[in-house]
PDB file of N, CA and C in Angstrom:
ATOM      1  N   UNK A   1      -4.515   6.736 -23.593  1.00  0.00           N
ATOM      2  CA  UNK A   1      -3.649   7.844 -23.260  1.00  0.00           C
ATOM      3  C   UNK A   1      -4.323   9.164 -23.562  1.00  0.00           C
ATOM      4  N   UNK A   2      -5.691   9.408 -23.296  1.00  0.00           N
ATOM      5  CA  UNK A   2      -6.664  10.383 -23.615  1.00  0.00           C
ATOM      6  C   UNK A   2      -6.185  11.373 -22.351  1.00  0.00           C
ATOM      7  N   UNK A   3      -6.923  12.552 -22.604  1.00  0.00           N
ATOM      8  CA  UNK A   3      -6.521  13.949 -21.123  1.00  0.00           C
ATOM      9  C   UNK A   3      -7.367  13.200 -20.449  1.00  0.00           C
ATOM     10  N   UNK A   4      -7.407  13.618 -19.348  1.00  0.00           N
ATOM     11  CA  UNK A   4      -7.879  13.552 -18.130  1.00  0.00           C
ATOM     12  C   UNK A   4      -8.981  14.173 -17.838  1.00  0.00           C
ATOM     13  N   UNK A   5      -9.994  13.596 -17.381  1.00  0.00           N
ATOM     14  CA  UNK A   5     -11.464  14.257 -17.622  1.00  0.00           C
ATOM     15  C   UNK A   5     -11.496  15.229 -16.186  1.00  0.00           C
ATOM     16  N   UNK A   6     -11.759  15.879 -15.883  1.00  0.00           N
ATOM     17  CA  UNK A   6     -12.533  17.138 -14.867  1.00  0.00           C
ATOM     18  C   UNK A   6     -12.781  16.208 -13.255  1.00  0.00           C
ATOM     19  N   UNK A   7     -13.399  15.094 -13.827  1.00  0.00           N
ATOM     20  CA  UNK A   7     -13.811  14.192 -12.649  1.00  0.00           C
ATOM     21  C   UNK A   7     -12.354  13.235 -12.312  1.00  0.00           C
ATOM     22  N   UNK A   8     -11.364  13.234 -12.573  1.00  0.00           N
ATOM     23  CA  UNK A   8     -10.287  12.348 -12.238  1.00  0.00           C
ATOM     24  C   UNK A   8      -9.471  13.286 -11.225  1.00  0.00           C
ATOM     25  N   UNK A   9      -9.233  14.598 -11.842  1.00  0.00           N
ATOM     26  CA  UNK A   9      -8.651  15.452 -11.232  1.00  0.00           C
ATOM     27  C   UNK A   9      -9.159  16.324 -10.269  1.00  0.00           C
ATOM     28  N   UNK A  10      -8.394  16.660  -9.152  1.00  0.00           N
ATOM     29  CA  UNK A  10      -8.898  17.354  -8.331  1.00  0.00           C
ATOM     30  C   UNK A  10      -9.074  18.825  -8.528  1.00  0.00           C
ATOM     31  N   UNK A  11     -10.163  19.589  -8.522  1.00  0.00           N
ATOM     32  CA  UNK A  11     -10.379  20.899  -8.397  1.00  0.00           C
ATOM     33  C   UNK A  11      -9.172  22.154  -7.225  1.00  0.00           C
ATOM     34  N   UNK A  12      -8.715  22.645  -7.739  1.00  0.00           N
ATOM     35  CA  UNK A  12      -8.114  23.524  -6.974  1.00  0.00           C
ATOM     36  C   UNK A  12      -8.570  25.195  -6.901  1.00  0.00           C
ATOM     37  N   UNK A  13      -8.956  25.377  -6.289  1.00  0.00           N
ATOM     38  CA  UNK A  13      -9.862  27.036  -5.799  1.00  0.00           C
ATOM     39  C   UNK A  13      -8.546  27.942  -5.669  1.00  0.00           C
ATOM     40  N   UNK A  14      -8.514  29.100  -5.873  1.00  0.00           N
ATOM     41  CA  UNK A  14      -8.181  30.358  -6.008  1.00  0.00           C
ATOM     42  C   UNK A  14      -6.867  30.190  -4.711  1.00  0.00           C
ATOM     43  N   UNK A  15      -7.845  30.221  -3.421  1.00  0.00           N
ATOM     44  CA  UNK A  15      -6.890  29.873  -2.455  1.00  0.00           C
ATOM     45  C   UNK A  15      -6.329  28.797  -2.125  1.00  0.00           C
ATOM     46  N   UNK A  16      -6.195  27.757  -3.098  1.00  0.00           N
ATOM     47  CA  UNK A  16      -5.193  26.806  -3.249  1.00  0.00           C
ATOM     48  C   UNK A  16      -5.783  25.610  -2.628  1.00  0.00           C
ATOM     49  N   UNK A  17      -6.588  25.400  -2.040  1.00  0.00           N
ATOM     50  CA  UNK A  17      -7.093  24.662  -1.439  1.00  0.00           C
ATOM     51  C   UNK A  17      -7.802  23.688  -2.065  1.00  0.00           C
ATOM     52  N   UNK A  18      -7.418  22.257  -2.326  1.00  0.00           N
ATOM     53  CA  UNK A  18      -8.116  21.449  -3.067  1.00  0.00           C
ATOM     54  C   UNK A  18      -9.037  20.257  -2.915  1.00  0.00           C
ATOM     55  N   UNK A  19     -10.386  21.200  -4.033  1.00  0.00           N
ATOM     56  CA  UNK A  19     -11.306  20.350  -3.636  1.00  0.00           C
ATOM     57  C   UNK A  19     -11.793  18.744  -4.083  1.00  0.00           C
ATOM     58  N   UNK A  20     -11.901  18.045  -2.922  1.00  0.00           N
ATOM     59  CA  UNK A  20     -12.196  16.524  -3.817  1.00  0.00           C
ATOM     60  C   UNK A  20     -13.721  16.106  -4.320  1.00  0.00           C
ATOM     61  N   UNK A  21     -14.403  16.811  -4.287  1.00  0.00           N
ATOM     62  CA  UNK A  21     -15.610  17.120  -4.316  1.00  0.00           C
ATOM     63  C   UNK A  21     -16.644  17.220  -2.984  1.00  0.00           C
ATOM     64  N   UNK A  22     -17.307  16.342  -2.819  1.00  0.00           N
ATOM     65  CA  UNK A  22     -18.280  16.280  -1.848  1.00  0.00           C
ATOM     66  C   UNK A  22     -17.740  16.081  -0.313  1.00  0.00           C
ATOM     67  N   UNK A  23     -17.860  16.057   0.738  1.00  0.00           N
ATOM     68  CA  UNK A  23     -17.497  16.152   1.617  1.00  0.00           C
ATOM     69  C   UNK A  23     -17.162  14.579   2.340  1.00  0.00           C
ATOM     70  N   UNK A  24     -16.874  13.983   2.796  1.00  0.00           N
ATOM     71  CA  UNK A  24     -16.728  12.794   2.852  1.00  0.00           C
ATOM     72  C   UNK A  24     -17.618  12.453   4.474  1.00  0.00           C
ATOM     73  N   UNK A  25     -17.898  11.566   4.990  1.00  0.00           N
ATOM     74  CA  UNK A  25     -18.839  11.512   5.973  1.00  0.00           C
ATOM     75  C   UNK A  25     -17.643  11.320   7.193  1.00  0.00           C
ATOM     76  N   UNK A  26     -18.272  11.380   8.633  1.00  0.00           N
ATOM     77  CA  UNK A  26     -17.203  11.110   9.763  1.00  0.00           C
ATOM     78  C   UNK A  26     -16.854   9.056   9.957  1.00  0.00           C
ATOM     79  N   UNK A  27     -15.928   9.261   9.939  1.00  0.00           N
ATOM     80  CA  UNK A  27     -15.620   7.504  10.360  1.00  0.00           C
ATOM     81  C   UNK A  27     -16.223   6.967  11.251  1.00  0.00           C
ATOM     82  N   UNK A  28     -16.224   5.758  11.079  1.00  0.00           N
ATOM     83  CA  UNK A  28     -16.990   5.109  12.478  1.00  0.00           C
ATOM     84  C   UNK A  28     -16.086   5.267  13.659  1.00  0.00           C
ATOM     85  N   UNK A  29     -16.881   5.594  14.800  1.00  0.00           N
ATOM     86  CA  UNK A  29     -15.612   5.428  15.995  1.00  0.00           C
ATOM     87  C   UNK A  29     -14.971   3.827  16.104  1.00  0.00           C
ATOM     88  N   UNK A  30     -15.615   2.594  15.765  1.00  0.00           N
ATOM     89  CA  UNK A  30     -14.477   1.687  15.896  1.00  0.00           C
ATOM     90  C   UNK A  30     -13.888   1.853  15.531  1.00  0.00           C
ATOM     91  N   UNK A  31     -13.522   2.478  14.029  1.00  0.00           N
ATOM     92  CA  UNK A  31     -12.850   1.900  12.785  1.00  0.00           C
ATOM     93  C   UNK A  31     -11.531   2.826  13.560  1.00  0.00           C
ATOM     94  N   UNK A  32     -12.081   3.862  14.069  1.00  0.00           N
ATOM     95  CA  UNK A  32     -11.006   5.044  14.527  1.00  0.00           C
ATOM     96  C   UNK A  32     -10.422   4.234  15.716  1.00  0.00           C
ATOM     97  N   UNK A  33     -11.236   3.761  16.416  1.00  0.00           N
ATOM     98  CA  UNK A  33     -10.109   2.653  17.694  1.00  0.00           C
ATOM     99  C   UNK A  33      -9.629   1.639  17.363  1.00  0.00           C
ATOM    100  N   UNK A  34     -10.175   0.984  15.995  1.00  0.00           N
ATOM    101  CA  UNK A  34      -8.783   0.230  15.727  1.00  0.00           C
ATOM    102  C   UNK A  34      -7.452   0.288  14.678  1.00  0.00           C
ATOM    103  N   UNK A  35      -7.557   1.910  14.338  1.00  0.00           N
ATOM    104  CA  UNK A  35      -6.587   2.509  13.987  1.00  0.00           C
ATOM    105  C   UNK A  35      -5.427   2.810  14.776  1.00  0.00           C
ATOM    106  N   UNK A  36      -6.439   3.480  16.119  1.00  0.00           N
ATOM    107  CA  UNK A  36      -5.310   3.950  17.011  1.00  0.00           C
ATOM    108  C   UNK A  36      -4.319   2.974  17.762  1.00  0.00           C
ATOM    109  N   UNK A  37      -5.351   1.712  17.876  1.00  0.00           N
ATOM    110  CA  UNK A  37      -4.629   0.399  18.423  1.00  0.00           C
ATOM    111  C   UNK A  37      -3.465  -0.010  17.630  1.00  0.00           C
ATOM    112  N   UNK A  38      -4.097  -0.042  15.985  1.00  0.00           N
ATOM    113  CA  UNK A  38      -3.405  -0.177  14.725  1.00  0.00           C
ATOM    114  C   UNK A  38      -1.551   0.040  15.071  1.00  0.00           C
ATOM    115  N   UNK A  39      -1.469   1.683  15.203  1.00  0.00           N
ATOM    116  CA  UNK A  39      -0.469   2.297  15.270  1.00  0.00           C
ATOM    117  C   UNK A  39      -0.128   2.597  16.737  1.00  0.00           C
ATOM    118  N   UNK A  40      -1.066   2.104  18.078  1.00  0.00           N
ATOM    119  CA  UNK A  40      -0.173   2.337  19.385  1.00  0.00           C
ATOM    120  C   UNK A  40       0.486   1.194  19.713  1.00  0.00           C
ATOM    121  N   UNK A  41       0.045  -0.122  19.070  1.00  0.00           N
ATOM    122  CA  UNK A  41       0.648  -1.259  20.038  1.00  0.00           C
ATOM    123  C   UNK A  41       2.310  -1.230  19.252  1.00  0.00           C
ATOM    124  N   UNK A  42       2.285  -0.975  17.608  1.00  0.00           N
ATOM    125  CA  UNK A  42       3.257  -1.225  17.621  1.00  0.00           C
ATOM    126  C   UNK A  42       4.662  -0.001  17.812  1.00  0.00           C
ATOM    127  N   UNK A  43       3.982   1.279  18.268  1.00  0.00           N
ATOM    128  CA  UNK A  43       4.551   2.283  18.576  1.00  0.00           C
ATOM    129  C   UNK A  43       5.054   1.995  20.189  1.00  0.00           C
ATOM    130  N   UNK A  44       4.517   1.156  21.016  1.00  0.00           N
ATOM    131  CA  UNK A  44       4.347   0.937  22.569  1.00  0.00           C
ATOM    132  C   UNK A  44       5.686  -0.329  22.441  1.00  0.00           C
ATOM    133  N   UNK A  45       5.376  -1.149  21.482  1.00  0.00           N
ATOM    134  CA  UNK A  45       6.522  -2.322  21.637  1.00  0.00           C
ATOM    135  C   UNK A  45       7.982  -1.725  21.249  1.00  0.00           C
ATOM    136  N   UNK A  46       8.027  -0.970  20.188  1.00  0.00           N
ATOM    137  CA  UNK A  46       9.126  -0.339  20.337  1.00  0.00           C
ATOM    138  C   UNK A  46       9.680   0.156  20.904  1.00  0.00           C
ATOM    139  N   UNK A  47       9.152   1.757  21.940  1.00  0.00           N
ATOM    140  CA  UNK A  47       9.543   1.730  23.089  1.00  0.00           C
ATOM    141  C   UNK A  47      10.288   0.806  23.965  1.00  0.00           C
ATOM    142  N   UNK A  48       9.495  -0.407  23.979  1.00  0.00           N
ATOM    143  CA  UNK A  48       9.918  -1.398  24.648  1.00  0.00           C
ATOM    144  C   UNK A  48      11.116  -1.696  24.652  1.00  0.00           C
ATOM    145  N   UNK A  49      11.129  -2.262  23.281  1.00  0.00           N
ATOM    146  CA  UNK A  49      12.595  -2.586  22.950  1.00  0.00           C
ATOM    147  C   UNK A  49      14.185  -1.715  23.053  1.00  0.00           C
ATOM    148  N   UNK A  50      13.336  -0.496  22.833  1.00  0.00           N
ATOM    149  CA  UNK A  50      14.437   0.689  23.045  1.00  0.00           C
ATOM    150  C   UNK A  50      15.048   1.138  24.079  1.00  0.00           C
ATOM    151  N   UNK A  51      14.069   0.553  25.346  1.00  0.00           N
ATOM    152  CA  UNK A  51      13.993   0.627  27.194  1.00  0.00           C
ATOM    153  C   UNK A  51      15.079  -0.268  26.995  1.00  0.00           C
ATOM    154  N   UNK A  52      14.352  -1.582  26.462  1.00  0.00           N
ATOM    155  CA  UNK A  52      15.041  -2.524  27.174  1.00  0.00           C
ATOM    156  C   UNK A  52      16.900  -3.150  26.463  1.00  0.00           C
ATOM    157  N   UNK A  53      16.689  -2.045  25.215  1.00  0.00           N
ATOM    158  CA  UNK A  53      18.075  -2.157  24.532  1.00  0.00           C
ATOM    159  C   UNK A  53      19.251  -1.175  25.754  1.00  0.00           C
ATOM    160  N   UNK A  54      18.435  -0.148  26.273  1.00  0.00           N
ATOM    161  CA  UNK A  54      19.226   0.866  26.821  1.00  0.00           C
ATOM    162  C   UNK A  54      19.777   0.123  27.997  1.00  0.00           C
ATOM    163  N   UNK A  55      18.613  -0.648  28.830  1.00  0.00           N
ATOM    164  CA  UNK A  55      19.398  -1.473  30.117  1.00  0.00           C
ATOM    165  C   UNK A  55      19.693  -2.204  29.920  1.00  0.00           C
ATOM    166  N   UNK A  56      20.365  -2.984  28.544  1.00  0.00           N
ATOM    167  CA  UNK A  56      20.877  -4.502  28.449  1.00  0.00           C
ATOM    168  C   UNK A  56      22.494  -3.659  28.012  1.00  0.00           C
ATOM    169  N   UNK A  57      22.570  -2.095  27.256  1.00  0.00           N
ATOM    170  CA  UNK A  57      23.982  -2.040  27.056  1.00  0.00           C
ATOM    171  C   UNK A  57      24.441  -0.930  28.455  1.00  0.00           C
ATOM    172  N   UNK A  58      23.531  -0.335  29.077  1.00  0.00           N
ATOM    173  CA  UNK A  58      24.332  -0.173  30.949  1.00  0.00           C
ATOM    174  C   UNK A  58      24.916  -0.832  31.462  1.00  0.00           C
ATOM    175  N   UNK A  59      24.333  -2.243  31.643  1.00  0.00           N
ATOM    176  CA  UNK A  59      24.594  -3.220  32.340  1.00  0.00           C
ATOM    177  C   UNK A  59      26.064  -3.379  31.939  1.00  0.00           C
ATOM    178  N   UNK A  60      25.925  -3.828  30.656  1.00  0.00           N
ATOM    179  CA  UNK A  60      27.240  -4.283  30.092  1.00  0.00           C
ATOM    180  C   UNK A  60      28.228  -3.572  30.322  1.00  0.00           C
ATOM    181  N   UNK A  61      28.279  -2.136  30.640  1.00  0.00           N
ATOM    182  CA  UNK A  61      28.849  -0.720  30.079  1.00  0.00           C
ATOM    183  C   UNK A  61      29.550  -1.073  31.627  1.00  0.00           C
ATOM    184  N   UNK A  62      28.641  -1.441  33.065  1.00  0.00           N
ATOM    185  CA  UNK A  62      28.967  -1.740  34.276  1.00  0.00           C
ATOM    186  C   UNK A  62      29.493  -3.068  34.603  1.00  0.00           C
ATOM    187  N   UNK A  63      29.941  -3.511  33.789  1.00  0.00           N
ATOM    188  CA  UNK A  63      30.799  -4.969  34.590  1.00  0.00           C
ATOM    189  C   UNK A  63      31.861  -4.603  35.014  1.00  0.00           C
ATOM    190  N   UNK A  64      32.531  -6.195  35.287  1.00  0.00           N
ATOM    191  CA  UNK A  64      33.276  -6.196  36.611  1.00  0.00           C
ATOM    192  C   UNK A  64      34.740  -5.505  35.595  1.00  0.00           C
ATOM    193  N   UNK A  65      35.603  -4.640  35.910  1.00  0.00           N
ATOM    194  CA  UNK A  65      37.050  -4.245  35.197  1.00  0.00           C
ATOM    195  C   UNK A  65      37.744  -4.455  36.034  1.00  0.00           C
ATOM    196  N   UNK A  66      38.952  -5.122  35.402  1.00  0.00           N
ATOM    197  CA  UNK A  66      40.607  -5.589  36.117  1.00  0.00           C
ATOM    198  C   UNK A  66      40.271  -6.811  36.600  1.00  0.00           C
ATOM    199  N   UNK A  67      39.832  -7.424  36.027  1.00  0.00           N
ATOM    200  CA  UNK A  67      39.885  -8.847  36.507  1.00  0.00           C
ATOM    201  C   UNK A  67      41.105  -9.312  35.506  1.00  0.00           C
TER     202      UNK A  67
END
């Protein structure tokens, strides 16, 4: 339960902006396309479901009345 050494914590500059030290390098472009896949397929299936929730309660909303 000692303080916290200099290197655990992040540096914060004048204008607030905080530094983590060194700059970190650019990602690989796969790693970045299978992020985006990551978060589009299951952003795309939802949609889906949300399409296909909307025309399953129309339908219903349109049946036959006075029978």
């Amino acid at each position: 339960m000692g303080a916290a050494t200099s290197t655990t914590v992040p540096l914060v500059t004048s204008s607030g902006v905080v530094d983590d030290g060194p700059a970190q390098s650019d990602p690989d472009p796969e790693a970045e396309g299978g992020r985006l896949a990551f978060v589009l397929v299951p952003l795309l299936a939802a949609a889906v479901v949300v399409v296909g929730a909307i025309v399953v309660i129309a339908r219903g909303r349109r049946g036959r009345r006075g029978d």
